[in-house]
C-alpha atoms as a PDB file:
ATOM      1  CA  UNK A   1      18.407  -2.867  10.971  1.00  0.00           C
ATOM      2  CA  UNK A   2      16.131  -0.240   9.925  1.00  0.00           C
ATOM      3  CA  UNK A   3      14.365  -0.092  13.455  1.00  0.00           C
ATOM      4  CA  UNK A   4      17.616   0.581  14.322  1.00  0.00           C
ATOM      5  CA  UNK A   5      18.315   4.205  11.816  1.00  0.00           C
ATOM      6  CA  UNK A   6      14.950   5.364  12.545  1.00  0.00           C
ATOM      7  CA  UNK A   7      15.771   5.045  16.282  1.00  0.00           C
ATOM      8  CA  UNK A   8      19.048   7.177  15.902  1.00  0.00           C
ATOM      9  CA  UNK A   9      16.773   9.933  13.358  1.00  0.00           C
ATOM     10  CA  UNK A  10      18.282   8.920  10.414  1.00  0.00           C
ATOM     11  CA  UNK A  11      15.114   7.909   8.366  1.00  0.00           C
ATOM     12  CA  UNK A  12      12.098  10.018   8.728  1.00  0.00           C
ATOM     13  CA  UNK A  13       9.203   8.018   6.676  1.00  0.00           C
ATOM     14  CA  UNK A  14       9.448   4.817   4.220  1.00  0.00           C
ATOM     15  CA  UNK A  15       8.155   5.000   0.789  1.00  0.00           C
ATOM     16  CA  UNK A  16       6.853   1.965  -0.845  1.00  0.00           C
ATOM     17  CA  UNK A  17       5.966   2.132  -4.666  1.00  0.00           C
ATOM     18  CA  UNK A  18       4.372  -0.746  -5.332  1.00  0.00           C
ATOM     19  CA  UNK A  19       5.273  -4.079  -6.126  1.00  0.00           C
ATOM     20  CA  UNK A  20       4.472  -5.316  -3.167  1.00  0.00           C
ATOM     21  CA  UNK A  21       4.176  -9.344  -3.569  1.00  0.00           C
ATOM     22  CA  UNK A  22       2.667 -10.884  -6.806  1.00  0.00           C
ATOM     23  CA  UNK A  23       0.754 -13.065  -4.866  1.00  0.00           C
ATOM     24  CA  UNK A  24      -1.006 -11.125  -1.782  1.00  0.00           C
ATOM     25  CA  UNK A  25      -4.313 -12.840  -2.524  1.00  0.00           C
ATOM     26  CA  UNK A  26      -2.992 -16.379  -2.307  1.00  0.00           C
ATOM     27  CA  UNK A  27      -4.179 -19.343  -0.147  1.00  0.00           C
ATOM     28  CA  UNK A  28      -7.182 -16.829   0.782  1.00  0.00           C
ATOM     29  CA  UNK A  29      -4.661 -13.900   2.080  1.00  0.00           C
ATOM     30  CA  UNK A  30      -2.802 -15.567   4.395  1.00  0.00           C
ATOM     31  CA  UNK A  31       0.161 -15.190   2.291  1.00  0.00           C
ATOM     32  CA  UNK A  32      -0.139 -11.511   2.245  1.00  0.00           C
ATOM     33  CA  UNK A  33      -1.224 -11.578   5.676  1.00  0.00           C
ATOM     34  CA  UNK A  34       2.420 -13.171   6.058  1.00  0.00           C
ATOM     35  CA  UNK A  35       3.706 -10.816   4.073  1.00  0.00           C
ATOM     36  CA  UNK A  36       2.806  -7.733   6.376  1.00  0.00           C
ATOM     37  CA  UNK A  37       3.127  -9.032   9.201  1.00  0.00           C
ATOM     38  CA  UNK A  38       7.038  -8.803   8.470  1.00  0.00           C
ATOM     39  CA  UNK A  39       6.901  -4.909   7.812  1.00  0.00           C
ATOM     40  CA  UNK A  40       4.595  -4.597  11.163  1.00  0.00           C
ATOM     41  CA  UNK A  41       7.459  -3.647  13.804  1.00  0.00           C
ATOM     42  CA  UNK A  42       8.252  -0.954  11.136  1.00  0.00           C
ATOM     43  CA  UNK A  43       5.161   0.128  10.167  1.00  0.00           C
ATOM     44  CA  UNK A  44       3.314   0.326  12.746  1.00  0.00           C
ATOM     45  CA  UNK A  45       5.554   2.799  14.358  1.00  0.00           C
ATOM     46  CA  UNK A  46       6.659   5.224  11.707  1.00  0.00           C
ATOM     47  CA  UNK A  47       5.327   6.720   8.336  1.00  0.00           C
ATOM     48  CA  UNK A  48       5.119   3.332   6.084  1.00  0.00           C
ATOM     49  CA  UNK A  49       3.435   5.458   2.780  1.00  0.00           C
ATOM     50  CA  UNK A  50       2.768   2.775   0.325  1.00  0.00           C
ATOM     51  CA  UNK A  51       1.037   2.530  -3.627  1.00  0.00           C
ATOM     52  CA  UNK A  52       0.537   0.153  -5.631  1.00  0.00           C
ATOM     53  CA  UNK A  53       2.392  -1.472  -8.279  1.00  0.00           C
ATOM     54  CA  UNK A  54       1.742  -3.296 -11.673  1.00  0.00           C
ATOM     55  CA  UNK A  55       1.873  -6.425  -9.494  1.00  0.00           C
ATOM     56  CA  UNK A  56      -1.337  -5.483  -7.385  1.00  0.00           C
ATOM     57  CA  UNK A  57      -3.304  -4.307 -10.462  1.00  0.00           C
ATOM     58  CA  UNK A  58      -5.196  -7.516 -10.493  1.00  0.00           C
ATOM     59  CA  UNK A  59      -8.700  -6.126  -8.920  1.00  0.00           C
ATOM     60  CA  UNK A  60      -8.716  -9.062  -6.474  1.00  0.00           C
ATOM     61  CA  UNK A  61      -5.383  -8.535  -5.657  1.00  0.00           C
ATOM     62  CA  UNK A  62      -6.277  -5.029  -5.354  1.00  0.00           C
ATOM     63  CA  UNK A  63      -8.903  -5.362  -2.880  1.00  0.00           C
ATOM     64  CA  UNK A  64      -6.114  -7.338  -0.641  1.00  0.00           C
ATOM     65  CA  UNK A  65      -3.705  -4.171  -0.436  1.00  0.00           C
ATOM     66  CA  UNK A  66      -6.722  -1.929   0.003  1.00  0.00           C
ATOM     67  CA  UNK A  67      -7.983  -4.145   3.053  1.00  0.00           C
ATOM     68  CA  UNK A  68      -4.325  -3.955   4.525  1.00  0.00           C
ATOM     69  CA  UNK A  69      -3.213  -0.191   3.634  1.00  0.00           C
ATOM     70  CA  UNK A  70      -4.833   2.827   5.093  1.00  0.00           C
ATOM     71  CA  UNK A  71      -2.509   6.197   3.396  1.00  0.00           C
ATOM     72  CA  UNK A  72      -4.181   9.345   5.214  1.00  0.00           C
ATOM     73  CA  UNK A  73      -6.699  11.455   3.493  1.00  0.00           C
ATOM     74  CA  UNK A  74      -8.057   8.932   1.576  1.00  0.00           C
ATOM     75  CA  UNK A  75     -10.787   5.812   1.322  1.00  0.00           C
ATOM     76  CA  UNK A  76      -9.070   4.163  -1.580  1.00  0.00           C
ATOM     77  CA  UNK A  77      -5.258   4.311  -1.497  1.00  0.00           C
ATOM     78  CA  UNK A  78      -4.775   4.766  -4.940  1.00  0.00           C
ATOM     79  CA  UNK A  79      -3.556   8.519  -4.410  1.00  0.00           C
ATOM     80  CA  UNK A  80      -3.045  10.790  -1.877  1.00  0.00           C
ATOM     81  CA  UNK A  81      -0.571  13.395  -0.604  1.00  0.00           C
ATOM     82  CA  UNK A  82       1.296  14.322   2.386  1.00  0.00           C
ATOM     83  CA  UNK A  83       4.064  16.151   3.774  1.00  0.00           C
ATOM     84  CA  UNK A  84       7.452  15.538   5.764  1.00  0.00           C
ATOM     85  CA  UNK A  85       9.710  18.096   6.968  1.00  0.00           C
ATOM     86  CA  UNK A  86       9.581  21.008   4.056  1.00  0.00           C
ATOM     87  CA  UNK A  87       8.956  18.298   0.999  1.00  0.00           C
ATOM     88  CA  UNK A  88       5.260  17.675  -0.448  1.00  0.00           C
ATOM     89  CA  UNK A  89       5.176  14.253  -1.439  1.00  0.00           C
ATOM     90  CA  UNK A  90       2.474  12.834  -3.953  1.00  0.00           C
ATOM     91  CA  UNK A  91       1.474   9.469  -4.468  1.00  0.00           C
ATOM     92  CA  UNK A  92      -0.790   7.588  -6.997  1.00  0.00           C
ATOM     93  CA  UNK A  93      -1.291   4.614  -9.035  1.00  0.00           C
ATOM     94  CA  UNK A  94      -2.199   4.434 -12.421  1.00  0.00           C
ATOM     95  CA  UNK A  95      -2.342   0.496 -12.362  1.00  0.00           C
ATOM     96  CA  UNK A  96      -6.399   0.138 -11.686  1.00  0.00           C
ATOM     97  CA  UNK A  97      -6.882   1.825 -13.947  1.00  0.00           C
ATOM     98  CA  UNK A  98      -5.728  -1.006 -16.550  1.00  0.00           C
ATOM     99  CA  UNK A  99      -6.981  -4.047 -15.912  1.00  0.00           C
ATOM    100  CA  UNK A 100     -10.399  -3.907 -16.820  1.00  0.00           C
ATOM    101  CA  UNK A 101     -11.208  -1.837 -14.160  1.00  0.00           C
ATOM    102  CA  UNK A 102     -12.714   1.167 -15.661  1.00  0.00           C
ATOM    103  CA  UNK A 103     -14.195   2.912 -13.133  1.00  0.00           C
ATOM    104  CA  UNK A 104     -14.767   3.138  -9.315  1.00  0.00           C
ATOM    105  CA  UNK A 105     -18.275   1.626  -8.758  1.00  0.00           C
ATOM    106  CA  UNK A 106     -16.584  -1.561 -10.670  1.00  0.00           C
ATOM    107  CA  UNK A 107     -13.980  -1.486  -8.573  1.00  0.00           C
ATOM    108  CA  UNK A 108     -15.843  -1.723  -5.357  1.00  0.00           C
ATOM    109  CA  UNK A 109     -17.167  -5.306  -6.625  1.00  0.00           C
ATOM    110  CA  UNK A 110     -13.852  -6.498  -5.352  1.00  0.00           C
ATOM    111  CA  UNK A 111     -13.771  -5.202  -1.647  1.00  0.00           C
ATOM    112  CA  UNK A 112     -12.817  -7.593   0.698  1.00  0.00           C
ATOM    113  CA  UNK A 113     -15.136  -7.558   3.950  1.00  0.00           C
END
């Protein structure tokens, strides 16, 4: 269906704003893995801008959307900007910031390879 509206031009970009799946980590990431793979015809062929949500704010869980989200301009995906048409959109996420995750070099403890 929504292949379908951004075929005829009536979406130009998806915004996602977190709360992506409470459980992206799960069984080792497949079930995230899962999980994208349904928003891949989508995404993969229009603007999919995504941030996190209190449900990724589990560092682990964290380091699963970071592994599977690239926003442009950015190494971290917690905040970025861009622009579509004659709107400035800007995106961030406060969530890492509270849950015992304090600061960056912490954060990169939790990187998935």
């Amino acid at each position: 269906m929504l292949e379908n509206e951004f075929r005829q031009n009536q979406i130009d970009a998806i915004l996602h704003v977190g709360d992506f799946a409470y459980n992206l980590d799960s069984d080792n990431g497949t079930l995230g893995d899962k999980f994208f793979e349904v928003l891949e015809p989508i995404a993969s062929k229009w603007p999919y801008m995504a941030t996190m949500g209190n449900h990724e704010s589990d560092p682990y869980i964290i380091a699963h959307y970071q592994y599977r989200m690239h926003m442009p301009g950015t190494s971290t995906n917690f905040w970025y900007s861009f622009d579509v048409g004659p709107v400035h959109f800007v995106a961030f996420s406060t969530e890492w910031l509270f849950y015992n995750v304090t600061d960056y070099g912490q954060y990169q403890t939790y990187q998935l390879q």
